[in-house]
C-alpha atoms as a PDB file:
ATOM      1  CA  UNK A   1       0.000   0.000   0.000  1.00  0.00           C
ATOM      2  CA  UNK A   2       0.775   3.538  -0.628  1.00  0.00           C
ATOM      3  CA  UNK A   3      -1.477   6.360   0.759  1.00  0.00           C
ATOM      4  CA  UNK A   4      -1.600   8.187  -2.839  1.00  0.00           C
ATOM      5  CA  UNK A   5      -1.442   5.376  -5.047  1.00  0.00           C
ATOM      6  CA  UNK A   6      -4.667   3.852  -2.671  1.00  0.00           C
ATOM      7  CA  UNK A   7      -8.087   4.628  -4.057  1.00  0.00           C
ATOM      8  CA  UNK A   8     -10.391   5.917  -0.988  1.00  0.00           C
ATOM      9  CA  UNK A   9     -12.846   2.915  -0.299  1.00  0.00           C
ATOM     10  CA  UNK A  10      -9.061   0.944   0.482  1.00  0.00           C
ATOM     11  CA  UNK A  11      -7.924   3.333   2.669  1.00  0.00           C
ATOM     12  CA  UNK A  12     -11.097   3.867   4.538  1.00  0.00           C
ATOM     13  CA  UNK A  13     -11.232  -0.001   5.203  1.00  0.00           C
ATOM     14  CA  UNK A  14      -7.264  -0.240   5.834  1.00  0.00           C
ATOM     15  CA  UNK A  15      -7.944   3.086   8.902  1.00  0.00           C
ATOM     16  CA  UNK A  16     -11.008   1.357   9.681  1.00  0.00           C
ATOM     17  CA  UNK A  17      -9.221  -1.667  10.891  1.00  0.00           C
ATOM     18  CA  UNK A  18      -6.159  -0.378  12.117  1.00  0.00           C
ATOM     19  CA  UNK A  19      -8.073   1.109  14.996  1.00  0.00           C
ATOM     20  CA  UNK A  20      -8.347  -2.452  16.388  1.00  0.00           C
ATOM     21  CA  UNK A  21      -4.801  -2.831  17.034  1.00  0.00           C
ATOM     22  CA  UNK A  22      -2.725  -1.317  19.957  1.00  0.00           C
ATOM     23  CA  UNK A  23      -0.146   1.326  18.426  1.00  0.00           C
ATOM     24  CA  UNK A  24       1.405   4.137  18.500  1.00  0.00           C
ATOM     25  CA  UNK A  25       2.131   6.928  15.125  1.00  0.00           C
ATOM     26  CA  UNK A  26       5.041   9.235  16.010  1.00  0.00           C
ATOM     27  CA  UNK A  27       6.039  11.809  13.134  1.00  0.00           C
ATOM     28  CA  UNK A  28       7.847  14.626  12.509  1.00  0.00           C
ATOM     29  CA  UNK A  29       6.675  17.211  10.069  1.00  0.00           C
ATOM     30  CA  UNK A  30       9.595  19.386   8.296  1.00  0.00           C
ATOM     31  CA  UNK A  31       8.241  22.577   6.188  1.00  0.00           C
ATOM     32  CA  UNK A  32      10.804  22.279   3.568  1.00  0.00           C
ATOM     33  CA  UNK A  33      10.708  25.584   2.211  1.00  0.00           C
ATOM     34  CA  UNK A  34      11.247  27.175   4.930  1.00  0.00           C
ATOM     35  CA  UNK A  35      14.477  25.240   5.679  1.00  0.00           C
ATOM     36  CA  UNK A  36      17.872  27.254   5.748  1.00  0.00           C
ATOM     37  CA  UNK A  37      19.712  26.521   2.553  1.00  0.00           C
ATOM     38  CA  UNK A  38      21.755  24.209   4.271  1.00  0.00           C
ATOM     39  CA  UNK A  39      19.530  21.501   3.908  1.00  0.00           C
ATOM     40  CA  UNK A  40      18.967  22.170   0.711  1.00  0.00           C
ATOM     41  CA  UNK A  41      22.068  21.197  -0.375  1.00  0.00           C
ATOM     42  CA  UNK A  42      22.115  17.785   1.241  1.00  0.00           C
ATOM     43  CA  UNK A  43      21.724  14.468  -0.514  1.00  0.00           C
ATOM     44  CA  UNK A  44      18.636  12.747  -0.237  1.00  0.00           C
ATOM     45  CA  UNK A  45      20.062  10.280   1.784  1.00  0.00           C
ATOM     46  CA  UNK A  46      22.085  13.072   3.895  1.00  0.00           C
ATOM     47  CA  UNK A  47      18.372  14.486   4.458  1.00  0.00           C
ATOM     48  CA  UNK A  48      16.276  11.312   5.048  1.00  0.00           C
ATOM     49  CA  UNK A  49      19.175  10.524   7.710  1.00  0.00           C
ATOM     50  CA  UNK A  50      18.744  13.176   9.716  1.00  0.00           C
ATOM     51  CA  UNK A  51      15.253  13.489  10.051  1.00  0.00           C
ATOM     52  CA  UNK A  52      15.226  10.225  10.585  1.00  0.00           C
ATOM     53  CA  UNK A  53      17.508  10.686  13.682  1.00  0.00           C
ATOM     54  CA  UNK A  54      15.449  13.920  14.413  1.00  0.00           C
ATOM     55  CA  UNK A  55      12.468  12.221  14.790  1.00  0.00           C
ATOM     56  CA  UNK A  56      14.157   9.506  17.465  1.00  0.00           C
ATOM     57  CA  UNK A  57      15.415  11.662  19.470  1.00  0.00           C
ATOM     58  CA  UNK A  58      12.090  13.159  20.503  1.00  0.00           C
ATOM     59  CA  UNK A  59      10.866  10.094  21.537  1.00  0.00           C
ATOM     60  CA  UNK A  60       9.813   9.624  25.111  1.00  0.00           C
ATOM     61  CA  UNK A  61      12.656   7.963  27.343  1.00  0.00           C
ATOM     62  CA  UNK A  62      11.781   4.159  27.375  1.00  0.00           C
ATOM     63  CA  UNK A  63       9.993   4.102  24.662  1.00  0.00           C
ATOM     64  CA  UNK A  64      13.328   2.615  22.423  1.00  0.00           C
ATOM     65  CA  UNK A  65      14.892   0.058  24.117  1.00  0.00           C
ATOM     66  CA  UNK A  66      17.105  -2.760  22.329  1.00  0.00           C
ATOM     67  CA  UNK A  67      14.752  -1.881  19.149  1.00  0.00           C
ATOM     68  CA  UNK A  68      15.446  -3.014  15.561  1.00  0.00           C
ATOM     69  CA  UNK A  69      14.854  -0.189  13.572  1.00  0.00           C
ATOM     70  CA  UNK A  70      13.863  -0.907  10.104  1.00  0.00           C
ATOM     71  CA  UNK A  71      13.530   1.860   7.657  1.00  0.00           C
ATOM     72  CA  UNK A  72      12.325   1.706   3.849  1.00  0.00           C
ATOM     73  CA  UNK A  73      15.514   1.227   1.212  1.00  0.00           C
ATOM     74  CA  UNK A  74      16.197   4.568   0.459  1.00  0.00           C
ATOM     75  CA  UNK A  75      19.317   5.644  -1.414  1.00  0.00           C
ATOM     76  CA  UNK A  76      22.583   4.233  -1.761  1.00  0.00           C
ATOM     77  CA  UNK A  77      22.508   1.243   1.137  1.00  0.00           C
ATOM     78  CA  UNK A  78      25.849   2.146   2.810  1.00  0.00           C
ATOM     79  CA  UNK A  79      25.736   5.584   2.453  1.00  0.00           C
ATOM     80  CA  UNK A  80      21.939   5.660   4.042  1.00  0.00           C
ATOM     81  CA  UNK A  81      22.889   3.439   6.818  1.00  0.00           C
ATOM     82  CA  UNK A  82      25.980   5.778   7.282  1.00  0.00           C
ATOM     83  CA  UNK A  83      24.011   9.184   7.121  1.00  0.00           C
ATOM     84  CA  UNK A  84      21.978   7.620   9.523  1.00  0.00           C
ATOM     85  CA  UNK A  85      24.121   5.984  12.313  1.00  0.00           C
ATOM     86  CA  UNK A  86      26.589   8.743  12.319  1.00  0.00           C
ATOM     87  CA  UNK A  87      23.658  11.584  13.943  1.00  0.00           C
ATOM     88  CA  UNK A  88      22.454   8.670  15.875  1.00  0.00           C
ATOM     89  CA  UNK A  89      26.223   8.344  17.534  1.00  0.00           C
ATOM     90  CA  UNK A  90      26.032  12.172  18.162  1.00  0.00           C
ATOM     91  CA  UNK A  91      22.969  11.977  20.700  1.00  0.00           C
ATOM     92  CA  UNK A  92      24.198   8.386  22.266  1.00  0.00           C
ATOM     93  CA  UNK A  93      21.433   6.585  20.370  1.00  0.00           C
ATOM     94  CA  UNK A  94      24.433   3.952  18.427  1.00  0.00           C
ATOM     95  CA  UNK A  95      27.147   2.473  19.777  1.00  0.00           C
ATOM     96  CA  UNK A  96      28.173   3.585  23.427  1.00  0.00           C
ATOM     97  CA  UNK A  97      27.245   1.412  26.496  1.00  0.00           C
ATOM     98  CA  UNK A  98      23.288   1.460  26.547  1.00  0.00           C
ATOM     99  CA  UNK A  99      22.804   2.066  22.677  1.00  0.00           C
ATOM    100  CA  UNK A 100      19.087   2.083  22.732  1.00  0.00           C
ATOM    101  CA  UNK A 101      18.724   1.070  19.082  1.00  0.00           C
ATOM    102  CA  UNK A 102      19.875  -2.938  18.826  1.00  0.00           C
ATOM    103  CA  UNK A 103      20.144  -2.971  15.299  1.00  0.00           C
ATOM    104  CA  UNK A 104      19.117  -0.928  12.224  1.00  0.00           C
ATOM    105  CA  UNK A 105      17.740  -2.727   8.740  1.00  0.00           C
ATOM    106  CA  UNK A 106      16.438  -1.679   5.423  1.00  0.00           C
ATOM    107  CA  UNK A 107      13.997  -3.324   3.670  1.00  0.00           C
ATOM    108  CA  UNK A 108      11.686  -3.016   0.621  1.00  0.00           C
ATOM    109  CA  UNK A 109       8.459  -1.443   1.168  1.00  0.00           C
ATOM    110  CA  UNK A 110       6.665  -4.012  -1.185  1.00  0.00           C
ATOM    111  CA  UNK A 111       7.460  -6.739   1.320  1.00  0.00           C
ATOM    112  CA  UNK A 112       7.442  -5.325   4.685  1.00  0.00           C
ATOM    113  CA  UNK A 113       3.552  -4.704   6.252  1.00  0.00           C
ATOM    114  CA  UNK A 114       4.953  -2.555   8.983  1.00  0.00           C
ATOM    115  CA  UNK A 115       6.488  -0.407   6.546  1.00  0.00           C
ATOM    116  CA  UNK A 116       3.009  -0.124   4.428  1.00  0.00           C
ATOM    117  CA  UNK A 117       1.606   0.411   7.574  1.00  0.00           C
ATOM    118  CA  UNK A 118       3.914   3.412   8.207  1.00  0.00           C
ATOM    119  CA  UNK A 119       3.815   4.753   4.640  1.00  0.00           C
ATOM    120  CA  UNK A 120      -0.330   4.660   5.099  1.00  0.00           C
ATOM    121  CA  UNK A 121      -0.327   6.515   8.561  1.00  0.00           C
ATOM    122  CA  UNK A 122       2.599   9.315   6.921  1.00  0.00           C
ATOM    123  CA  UNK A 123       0.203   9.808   3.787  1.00  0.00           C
ATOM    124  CA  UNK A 124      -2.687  10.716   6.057  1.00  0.00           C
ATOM    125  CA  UNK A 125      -0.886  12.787   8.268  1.00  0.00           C
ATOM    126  CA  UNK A 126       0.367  14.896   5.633  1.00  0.00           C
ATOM    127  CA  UNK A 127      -2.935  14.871   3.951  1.00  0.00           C
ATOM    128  CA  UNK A 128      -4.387  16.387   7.009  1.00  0.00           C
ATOM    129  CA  UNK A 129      -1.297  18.554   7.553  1.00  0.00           C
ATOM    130  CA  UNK A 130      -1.471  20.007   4.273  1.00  0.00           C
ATOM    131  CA  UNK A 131      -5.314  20.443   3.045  1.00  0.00           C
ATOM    132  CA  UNK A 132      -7.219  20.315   7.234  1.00  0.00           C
ATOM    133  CA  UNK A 133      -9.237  18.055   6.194  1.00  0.00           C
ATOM    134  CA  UNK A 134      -9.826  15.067   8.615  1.00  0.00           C
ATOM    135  CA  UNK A 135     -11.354  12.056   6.985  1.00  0.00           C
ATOM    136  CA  UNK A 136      -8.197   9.757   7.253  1.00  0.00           C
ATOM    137  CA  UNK A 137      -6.691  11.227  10.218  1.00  0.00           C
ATOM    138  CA  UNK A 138      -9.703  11.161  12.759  1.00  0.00           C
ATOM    139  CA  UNK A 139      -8.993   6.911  12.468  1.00  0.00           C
ATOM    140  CA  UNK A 140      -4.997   7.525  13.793  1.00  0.00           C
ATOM    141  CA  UNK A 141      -5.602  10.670  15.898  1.00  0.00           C
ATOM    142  CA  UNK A 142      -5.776   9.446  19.180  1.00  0.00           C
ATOM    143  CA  UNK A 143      -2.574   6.655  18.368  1.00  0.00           C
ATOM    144  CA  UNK A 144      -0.656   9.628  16.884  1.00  0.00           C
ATOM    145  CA  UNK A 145       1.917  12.084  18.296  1.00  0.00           C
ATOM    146  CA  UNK A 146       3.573  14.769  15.747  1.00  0.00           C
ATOM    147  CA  UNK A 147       6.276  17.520  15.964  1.00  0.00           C
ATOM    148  CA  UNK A 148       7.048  20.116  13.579  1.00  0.00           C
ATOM    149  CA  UNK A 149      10.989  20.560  12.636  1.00  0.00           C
ATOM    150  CA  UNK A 150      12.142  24.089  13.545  1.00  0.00           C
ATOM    151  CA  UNK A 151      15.637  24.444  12.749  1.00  0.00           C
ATOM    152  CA  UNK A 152      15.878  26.947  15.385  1.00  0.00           C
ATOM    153  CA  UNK A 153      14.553  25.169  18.262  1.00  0.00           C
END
């Protein structure tokens, strides 16, 4: 599944029943254009890596703990999994004594649910984000949490 690619009736259903299982939705929302120009001169990768690393460190304490993090393939393998353990390193969240992430794995969307699952709840944030309009969100709202990137803060 992809939220844009996934005509309404599916993603009604797909909200519907996710509201029978026990989770949690944690995202960060980054206003690109009104990013320094710093970031615009990153590599995707570069960029994915740390927002990525932005978004785990505003997690609640105890909420990682030994995890496996597994992220969509994205970019250049080596180079992703480097732009994204070397912030992680930076705020004691790789490597060290009590790393709190176990392990970190890519995989392909098309054959990971959790990842579909994530890629569903992301397109319906943003869709509420961007237009107000709540006929996805209202399913995740109450299992979601979401910060807005300010480079200054």
């Amino acid at each position: 599944f992809k939220f844009h690619d996934t005509p309404h009736q599916f993603r009604m259903a797909f909200l519907n029943e996710m509201q029978k299982y026990s989770c949690v939705v944690r995202s960060l929302f980054v206003a690109k254009r009104s990013l320094p120009d710093q970031f615009r001169k990153m590599k995707s990768w570069e960029f994915y890596g740390f927002f990525m690393v932005q978004l785990l460190d505003r997690l609640p304490v105890g909420e990682l703990g030994n995890t496996i993090l597994v992220l969509d393939e994205f970019g250049p393998l080596k180079i992703t999994l480097r732009a994204v353990r070397e912030p992680l390193r930076q705020l004691s969240l790789w490597g060290g004594k009590t790393p709190l992430l176990k392990r970190i794995a890519f995989r392909r969307s098309q054959s990971e649910a959790m990842i579909q699952v994530a890629d569903m709840c992301g397109g319906t944030i943003y869709h509420w984000l961007t237009t107000g309009e709540d006929t996805y969100y209202r399913f995740i709202k109450n299992k979601t949490l979401i910060w807005e990137y300010r480079p200054t803060k």
